[in-house]
C-alpha atoms as a PDB file:
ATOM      1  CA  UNK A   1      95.082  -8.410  19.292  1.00  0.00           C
ATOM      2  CA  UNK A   2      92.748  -6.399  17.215  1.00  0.00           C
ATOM      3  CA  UNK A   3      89.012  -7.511  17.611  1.00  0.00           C
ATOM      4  CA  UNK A   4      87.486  -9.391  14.154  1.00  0.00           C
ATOM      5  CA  UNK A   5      83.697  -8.269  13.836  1.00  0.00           C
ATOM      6  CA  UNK A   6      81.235 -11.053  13.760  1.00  0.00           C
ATOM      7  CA  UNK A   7      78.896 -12.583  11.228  1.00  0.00           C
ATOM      8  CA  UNK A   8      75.495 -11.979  12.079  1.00  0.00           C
ATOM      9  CA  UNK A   9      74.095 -15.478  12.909  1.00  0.00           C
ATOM     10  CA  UNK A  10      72.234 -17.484  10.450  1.00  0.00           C
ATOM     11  CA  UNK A  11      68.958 -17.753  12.844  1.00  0.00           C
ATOM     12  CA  UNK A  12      69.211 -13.452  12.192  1.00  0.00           C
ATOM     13  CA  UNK A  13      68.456 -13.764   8.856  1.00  0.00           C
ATOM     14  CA  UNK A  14      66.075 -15.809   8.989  1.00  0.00           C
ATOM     15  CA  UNK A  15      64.299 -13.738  11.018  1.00  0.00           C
ATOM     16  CA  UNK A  16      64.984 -10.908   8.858  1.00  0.00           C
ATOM     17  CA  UNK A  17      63.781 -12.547   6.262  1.00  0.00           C
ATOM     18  CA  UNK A  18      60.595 -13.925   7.580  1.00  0.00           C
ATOM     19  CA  UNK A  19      59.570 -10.257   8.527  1.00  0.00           C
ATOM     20  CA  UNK A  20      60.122  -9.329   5.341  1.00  0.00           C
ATOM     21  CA  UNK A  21      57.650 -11.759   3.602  1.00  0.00           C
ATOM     22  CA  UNK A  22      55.593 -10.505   6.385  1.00  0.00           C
ATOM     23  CA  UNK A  23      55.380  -7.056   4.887  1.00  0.00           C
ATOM     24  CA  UNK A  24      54.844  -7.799   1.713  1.00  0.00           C
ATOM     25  CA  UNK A  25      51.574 -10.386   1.998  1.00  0.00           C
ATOM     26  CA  UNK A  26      49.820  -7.735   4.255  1.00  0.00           C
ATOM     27  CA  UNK A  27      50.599  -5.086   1.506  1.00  0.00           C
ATOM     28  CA  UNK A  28      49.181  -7.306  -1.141  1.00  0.00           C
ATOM     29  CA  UNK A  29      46.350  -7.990   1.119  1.00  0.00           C
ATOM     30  CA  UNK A  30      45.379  -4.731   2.033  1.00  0.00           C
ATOM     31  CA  UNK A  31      46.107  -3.550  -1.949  1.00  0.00           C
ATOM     32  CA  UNK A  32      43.470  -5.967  -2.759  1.00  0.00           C
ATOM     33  CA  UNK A  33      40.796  -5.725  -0.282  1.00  0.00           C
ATOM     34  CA  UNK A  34      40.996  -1.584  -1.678  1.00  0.00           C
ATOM     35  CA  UNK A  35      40.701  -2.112  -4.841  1.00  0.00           C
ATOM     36  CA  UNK A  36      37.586  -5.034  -4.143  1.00  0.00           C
ATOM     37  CA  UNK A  37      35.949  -2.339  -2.305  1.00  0.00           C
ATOM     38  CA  UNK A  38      36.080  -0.126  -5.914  1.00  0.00           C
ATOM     39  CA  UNK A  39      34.020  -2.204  -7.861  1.00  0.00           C
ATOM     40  CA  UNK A  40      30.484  -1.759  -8.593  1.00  0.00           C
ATOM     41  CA  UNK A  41      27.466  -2.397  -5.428  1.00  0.00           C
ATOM     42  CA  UNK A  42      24.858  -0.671  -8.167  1.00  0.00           C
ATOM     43  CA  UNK A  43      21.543  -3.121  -8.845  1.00  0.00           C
ATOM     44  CA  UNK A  44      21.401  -4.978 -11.648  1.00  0.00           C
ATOM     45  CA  UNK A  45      18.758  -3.486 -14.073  1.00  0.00           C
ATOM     46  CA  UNK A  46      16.767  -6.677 -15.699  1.00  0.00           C
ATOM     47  CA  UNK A  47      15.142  -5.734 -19.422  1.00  0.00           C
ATOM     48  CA  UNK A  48      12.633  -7.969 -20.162  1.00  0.00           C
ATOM     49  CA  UNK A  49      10.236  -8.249 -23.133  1.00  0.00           C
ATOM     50  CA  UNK A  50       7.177 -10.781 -24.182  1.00  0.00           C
ATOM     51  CA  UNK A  51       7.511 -14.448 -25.083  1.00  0.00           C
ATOM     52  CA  UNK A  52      11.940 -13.853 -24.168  1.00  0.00           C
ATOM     53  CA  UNK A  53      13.820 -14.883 -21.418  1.00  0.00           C
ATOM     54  CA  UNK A  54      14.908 -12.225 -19.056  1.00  0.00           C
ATOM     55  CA  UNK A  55      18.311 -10.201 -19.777  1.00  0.00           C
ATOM     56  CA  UNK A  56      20.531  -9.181 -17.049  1.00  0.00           C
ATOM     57  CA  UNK A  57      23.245  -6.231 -17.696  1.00  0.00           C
ATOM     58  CA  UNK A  58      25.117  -4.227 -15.226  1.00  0.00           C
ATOM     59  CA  UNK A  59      27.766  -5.216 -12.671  1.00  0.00           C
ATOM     60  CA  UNK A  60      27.307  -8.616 -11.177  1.00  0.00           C
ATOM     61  CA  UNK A  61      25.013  -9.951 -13.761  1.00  0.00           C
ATOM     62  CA  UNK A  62      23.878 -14.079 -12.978  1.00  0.00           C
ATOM     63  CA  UNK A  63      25.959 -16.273 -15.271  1.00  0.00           C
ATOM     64  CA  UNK A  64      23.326 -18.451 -16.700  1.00  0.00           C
ATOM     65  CA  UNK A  65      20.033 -17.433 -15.282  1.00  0.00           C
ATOM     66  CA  UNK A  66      19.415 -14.095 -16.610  1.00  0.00           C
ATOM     67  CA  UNK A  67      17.983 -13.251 -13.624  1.00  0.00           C
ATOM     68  CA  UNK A  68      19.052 -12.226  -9.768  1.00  0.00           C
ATOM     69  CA  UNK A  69      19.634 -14.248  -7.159  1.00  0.00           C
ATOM     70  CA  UNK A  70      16.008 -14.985  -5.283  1.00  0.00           C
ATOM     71  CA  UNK A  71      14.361 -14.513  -1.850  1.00  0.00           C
ATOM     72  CA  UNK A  72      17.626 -12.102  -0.414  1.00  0.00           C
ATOM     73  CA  UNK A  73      16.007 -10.762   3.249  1.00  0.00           C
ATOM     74  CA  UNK A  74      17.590  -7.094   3.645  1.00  0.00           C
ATOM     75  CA  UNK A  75      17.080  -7.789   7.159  1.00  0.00           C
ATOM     76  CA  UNK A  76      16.868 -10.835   9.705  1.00  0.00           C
ATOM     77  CA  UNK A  77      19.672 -12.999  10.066  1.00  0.00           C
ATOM     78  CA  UNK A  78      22.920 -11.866   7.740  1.00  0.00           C
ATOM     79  CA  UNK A  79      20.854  -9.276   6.082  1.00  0.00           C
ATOM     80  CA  UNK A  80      21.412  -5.310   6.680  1.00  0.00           C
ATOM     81  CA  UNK A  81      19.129  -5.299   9.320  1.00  0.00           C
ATOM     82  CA  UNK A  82      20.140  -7.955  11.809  1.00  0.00           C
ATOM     83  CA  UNK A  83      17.864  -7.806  14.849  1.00  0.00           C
ATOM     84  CA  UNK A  84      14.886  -7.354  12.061  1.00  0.00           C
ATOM     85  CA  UNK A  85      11.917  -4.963  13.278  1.00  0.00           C
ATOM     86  CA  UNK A  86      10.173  -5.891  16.168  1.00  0.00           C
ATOM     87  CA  UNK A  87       6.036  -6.216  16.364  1.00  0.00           C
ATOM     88  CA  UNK A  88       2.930  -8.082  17.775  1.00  0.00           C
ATOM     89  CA  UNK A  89       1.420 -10.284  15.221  1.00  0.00           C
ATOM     90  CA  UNK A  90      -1.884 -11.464  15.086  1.00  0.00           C
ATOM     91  CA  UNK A  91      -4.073 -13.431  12.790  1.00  0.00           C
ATOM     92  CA  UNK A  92      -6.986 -13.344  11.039  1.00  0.00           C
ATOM     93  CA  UNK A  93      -8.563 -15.574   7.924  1.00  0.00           C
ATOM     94  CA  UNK A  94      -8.660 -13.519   4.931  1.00  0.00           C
ATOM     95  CA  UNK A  95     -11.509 -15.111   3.417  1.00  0.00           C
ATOM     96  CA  UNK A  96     -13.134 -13.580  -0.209  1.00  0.00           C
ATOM     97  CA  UNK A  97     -12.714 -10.210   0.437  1.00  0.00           C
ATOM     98  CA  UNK A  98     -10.530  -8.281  -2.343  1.00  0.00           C
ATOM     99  CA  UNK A  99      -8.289  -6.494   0.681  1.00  0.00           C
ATOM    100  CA  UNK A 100      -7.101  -2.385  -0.102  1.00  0.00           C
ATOM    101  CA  UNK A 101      -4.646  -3.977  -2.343  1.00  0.00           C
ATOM    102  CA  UNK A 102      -7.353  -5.150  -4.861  1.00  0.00           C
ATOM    103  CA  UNK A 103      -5.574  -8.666  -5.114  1.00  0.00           C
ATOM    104  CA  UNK A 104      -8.184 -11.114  -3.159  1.00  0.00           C
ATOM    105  CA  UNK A 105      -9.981 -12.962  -3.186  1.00  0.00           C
ATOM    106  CA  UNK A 106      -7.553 -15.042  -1.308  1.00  0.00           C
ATOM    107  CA  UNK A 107      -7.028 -18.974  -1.759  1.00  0.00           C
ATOM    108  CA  UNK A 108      -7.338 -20.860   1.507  1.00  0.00           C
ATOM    109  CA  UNK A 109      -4.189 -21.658   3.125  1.00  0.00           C
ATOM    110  CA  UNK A 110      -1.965 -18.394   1.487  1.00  0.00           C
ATOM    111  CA  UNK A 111       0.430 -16.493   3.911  1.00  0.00           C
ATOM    112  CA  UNK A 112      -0.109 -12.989   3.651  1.00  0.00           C
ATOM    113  CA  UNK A 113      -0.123 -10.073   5.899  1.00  0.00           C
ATOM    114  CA  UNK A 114      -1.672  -7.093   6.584  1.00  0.00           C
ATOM    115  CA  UNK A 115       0.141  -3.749   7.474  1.00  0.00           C
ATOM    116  CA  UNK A 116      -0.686  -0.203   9.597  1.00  0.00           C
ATOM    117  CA  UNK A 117      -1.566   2.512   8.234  1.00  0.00           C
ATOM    118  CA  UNK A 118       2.165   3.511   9.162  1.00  0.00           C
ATOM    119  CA  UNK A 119       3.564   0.685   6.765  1.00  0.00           C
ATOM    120  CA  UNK A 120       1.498   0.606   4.366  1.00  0.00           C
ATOM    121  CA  UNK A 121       2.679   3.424   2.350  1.00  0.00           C
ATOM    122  CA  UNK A 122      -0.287   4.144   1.053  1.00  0.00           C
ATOM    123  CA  UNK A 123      -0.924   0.897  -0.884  1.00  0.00           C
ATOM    124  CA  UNK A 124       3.135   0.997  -1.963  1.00  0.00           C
ATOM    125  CA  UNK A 125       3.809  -1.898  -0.063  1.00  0.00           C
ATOM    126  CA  UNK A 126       1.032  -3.638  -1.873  1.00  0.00           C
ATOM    127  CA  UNK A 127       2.377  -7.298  -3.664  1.00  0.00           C
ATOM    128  CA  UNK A 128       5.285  -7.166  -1.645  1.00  0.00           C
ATOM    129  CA  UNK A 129       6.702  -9.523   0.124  1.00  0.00           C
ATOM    130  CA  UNK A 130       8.019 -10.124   4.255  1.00  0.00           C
ATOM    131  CA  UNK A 131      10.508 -12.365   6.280  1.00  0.00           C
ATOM    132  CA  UNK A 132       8.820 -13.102   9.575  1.00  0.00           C
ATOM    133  CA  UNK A 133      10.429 -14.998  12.487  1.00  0.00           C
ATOM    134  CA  UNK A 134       8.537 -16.235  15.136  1.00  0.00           C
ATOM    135  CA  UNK A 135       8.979 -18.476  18.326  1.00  0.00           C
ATOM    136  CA  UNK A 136       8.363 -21.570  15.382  1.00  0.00           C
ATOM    137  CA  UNK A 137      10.357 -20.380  12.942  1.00  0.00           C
ATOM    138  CA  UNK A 138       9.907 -18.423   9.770  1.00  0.00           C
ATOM    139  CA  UNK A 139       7.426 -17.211   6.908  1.00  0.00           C
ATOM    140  CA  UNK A 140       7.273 -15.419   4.140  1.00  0.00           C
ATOM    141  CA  UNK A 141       4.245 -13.762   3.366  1.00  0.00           C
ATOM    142  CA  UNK A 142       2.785 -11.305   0.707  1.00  0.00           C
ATOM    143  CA  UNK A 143       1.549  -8.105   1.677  1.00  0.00           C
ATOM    144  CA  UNK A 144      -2.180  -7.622   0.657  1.00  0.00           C
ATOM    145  CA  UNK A 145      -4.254  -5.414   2.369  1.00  0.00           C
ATOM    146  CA  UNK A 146      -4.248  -2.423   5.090  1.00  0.00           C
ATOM    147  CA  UNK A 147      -5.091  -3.097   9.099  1.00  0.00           C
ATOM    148  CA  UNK A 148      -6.516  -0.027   9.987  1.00  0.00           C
ATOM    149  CA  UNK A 149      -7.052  -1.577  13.475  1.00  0.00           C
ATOM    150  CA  UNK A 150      -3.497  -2.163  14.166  1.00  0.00           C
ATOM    151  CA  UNK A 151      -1.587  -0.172  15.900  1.00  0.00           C
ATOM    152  CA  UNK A 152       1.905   0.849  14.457  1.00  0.00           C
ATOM    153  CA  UNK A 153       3.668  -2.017  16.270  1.00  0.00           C
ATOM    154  CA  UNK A 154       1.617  -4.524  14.733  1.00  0.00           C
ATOM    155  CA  UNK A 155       1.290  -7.080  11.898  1.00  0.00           C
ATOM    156  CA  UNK A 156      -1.538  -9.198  11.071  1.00  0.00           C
ATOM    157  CA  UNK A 157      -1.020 -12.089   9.190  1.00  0.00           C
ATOM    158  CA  UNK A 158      -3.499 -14.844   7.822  1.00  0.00           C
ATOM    159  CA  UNK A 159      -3.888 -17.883   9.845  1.00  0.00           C
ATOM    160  CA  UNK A 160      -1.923 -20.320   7.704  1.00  0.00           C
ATOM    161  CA  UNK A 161       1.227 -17.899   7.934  1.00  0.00           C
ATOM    162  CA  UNK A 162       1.001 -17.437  11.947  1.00  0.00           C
ATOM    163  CA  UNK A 163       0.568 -20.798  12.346  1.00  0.00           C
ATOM    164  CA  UNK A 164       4.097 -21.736  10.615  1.00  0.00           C
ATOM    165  CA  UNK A 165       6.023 -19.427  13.257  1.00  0.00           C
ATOM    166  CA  UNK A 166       3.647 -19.715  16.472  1.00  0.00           C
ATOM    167  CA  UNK A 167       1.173 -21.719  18.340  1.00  0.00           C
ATOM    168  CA  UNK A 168      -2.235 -19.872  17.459  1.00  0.00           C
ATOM    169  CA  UNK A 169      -3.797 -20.292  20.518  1.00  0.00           C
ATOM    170  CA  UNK A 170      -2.939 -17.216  22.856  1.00  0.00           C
ATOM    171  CA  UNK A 171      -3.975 -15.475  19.570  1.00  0.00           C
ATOM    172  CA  UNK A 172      -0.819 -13.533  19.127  1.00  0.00           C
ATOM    173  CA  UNK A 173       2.921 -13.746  19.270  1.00  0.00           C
ATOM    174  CA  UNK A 174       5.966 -11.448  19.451  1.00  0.00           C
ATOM    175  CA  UNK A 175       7.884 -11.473  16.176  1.00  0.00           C
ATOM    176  CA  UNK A 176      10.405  -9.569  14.360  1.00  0.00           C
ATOM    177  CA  UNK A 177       9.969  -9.304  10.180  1.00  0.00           C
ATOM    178  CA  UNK A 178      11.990  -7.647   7.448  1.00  0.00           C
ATOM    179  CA  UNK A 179      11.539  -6.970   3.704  1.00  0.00           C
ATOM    180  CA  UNK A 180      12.615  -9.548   1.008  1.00  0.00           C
ATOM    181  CA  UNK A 181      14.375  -7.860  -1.898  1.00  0.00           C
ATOM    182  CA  UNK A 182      14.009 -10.406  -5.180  1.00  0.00           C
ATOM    183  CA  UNK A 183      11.354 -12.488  -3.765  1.00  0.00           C
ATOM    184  CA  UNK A 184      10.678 -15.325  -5.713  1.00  0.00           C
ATOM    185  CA  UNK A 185       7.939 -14.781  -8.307  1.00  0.00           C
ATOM    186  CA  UNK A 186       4.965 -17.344  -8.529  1.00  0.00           C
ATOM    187  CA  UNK A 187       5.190 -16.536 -12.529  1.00  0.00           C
ATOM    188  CA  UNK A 188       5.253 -14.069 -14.666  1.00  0.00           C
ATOM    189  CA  UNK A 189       3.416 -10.659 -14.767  1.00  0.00           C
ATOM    190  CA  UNK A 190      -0.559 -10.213 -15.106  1.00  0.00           C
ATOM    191  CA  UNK A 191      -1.973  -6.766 -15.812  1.00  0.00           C
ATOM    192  CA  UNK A 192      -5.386  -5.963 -14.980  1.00  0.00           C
ATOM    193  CA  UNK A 193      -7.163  -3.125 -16.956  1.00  0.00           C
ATOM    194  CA  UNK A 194     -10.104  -0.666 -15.477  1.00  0.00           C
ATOM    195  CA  UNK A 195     -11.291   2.669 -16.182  1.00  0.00           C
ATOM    196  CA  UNK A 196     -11.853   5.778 -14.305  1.00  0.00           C
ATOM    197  CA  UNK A 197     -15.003   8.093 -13.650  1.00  0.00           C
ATOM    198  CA  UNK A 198     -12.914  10.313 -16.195  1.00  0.00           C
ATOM    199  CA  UNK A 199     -12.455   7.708 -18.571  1.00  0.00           C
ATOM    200  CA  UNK A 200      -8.116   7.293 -17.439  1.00  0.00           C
ATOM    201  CA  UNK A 201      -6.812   3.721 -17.776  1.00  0.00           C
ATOM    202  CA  UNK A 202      -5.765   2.077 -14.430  1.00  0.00           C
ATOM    203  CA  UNK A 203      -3.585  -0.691 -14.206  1.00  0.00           C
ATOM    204  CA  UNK A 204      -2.878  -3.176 -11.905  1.00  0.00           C
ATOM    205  CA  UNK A 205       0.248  -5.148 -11.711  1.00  0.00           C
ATOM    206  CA  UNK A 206       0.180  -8.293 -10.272  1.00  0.00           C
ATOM    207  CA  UNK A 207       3.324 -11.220  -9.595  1.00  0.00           C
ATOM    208  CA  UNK A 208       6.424  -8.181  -9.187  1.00  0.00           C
ATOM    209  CA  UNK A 209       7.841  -9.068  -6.050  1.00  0.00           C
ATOM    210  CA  UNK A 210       9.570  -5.708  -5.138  1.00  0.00           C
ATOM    211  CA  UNK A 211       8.158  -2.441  -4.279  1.00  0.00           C
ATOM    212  CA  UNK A 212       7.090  -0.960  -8.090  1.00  0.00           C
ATOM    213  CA  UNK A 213       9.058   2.664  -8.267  1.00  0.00           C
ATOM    214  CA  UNK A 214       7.395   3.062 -11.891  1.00  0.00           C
ATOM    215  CA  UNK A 215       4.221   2.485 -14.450  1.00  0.00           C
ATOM    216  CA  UNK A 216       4.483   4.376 -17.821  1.00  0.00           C
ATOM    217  CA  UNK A 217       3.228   3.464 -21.846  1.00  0.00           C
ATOM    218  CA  UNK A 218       4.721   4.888 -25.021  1.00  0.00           C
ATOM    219  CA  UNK A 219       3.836   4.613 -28.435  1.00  0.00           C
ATOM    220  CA  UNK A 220       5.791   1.524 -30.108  1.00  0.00           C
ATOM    221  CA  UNK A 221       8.080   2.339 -33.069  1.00  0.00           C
ATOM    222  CA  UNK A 222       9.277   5.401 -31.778  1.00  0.00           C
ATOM    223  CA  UNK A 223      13.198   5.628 -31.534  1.00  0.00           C
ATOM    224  CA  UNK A 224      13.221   7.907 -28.492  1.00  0.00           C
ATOM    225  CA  UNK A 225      10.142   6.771 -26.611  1.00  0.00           C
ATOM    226  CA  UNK A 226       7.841   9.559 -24.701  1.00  0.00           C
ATOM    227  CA  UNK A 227       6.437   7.769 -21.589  1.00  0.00           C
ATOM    228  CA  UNK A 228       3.375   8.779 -20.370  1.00  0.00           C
ATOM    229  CA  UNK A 229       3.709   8.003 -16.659  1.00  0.00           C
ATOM    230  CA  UNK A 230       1.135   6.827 -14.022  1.00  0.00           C
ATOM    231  CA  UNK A 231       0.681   7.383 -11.074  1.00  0.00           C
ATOM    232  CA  UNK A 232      -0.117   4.951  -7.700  1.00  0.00           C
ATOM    233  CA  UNK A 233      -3.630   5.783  -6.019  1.00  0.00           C
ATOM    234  CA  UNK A 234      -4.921   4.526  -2.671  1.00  0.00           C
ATOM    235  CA  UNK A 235      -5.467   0.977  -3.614  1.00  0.00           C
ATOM    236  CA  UNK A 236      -2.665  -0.263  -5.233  1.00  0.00           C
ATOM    237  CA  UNK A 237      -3.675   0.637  -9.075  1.00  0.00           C
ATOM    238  CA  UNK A 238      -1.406   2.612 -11.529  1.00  0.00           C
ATOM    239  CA  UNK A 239      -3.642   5.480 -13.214  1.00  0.00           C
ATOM    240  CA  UNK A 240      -2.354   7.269 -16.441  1.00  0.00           C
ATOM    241  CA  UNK A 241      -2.366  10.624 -15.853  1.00  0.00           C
ATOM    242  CA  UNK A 242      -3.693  11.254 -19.643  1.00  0.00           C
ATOM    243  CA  UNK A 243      -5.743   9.408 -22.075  1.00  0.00           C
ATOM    244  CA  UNK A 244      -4.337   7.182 -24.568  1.00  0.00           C
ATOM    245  CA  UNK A 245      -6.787   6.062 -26.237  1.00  0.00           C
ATOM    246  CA  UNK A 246      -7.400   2.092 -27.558  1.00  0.00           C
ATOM    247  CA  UNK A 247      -3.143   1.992 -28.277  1.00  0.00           C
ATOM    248  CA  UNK A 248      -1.496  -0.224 -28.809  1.00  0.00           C
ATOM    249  CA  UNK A 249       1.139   0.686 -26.654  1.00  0.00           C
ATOM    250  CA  UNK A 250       3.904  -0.592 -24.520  1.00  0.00           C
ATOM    251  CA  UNK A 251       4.220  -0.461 -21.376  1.00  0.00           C
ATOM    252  CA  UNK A 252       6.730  -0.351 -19.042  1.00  0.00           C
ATOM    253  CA  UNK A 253       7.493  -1.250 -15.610  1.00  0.00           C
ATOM    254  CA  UNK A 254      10.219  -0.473 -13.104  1.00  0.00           C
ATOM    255  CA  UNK A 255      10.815  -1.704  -9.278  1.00  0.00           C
ATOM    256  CA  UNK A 256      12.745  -0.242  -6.451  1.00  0.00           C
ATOM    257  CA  UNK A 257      15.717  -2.598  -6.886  1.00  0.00           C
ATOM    258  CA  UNK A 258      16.916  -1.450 -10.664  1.00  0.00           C
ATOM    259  CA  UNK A 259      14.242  -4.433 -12.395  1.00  0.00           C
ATOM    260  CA  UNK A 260      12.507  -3.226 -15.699  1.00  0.00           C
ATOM    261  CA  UNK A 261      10.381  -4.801 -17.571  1.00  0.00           C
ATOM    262  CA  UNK A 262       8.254  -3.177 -21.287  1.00  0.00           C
ATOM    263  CA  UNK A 263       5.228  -5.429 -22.375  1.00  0.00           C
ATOM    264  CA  UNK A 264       5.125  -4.977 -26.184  1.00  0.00           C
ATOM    265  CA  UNK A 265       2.070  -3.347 -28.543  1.00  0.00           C
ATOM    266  CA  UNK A 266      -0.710  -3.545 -25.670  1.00  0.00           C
ATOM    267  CA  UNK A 267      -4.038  -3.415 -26.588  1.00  0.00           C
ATOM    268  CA  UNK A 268      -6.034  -1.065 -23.936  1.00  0.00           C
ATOM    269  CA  UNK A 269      -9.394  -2.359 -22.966  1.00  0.00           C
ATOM    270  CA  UNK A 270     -11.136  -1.872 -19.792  1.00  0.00           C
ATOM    271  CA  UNK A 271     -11.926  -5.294 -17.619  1.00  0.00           C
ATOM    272  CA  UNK A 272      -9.350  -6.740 -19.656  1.00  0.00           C
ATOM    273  CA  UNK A 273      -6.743  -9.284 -17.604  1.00  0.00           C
ATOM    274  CA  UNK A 274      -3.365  -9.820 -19.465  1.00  0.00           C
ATOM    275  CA  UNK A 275      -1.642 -12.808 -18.563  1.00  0.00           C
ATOM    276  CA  UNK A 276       1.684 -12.084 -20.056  1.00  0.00           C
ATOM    277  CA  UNK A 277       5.057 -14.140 -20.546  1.00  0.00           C
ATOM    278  CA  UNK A 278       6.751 -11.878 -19.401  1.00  0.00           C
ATOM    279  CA  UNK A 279       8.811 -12.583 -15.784  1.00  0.00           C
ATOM    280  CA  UNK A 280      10.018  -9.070 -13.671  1.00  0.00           C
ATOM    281  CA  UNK A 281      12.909 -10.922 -12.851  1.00  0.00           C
ATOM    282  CA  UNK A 282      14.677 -14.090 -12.901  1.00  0.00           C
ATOM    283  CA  UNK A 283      12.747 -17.337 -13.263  1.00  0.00           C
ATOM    284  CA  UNK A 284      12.687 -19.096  -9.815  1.00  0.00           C
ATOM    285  CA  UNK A 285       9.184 -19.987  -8.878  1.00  0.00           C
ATOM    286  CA  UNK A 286       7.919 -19.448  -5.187  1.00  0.00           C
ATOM    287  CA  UNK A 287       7.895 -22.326  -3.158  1.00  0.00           C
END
């Protein structure tokens, strides 16, 4: 008798089947984990101007806030860094001295710290702000002045901030700390006016959170702008690099995460402190 060929069995095609469905959800899967990799990581660049509320543009703007996301470590736990850097921190009480930054005196119970010569970047790290985990936990603390007696492996924070992560009494503690991008701001930006020997303006910007990457003015009412820059001397001052005069002018300010900010028809005085409305970023008070 000639031999009739068999049906596959139902349980094969099911199998078949399944592997099938297989194939396609790890195609659509990796598809769309290729193209999420595509879209934009650039900063968002915040424009902000006098008396208005912050405006965010570029790729992953805030819905609602105008502003970033704040207090983001790029290092400690789930930041880029993970182990953080290590150091030996010590303490010390700040008291009314104005610090190399030029931002003291200091209000009792404040948590700032105090960098090497190494870190300190030659007063860029000035207004700044660090993550620093402890045996007790964690701080966040300002950066205000130089420690030109610390070695390279050190930090020296005030005593309320060393106090939150360790027990003071052995006097020092092994910690690891990390810089906060988008630290929240305690309000919006001051600008402190002075004067060279040679009669330059110097500025000082107070309540930007991030490192500054730029100070320049302009003329207002000019459709393309010429910024005069500034430049960033020992102590944590901008200083025009020409005169300009009595203005008005605006000015305009830019930080190492993409943030800019132009204070409107400035009036240039020396000794003159301008508390403006006008926030770097976002509009999240420190806590």
């Amino acid at each position: 008798m000639p031999t009739l060929a068999r049906k596959p069995a139902r349980g094969n095609w099911i199998w078949l089947g399944g592997a099938l469905c297989a194939v396609v959800v790890l195609a659509a899967v990796a598809v769309g984990t290729v193209l999420g990799g595509t879209t934009g990581g650039r900063p968002r660049t915040t424009t902000q101007v006098p008396g208005g509320g912050p405006q965010a543009s570029g790729p992953g703007a805030a819905r609602g806030s105008g502003g970033p996301p704040a207090g983001r470590a790029t290092g400690g736990p789930g930041g880029r860094h993970l182990a953080g850097t290590p150091a030996l921190a010590v303490f010390y009480d700040p008291g009314h001295a104005v610090g190399s930054c030029s931002l003291g005196p200091f209000p009792a119970g404040g948590r700032y710290v105090s960098l090497p010569r190494e870190r300190f970047g030659r007063s860029a790290a000035c207004g700044t702000y660090l993550a620093v985990q402890g045996p007790r936990g964690q701080v966040r603390a300002e950066v205000v002045d130089l420690c030109p007696g610390c070695a390279a492996g050190m930090i020296n924070l005030s005593r309320a901030a060393f106090t939150r992560i360790a027990d003071p009494g052995p006097g020092s503690a092994r910690v690891r700390f990390w810089p906060v991008d988008d630290p929240p701001l305690p309000g919006p930006l001051i600008l402190r006016m002075g004067q060279t020997p040679a009669g330059l303006l110097t500025l000082q910007v107070r309540r930007h959170g991030n490192a500054l990457a730029s100070v320049a003015a302009a003329a207002p009412g000019m459709q393309v702008p010429a910024w005069r820059p500034f430049t960033l001397n020992a102590h944590g001052t901008w200083v025009a690099t020409s005169h300009l005069g009595r203005g008005p002018v605006n000015i305009r300010i830019a930080d190492t995460r993409g943030h800019q900010a132009v204070i409107l028809r400035v009036t240039l005085r020396p000794g003159r402190v301008i508390r403006t409305r006008t926030w770097m970023y976002g509009h999240r008070h420190a806590g």
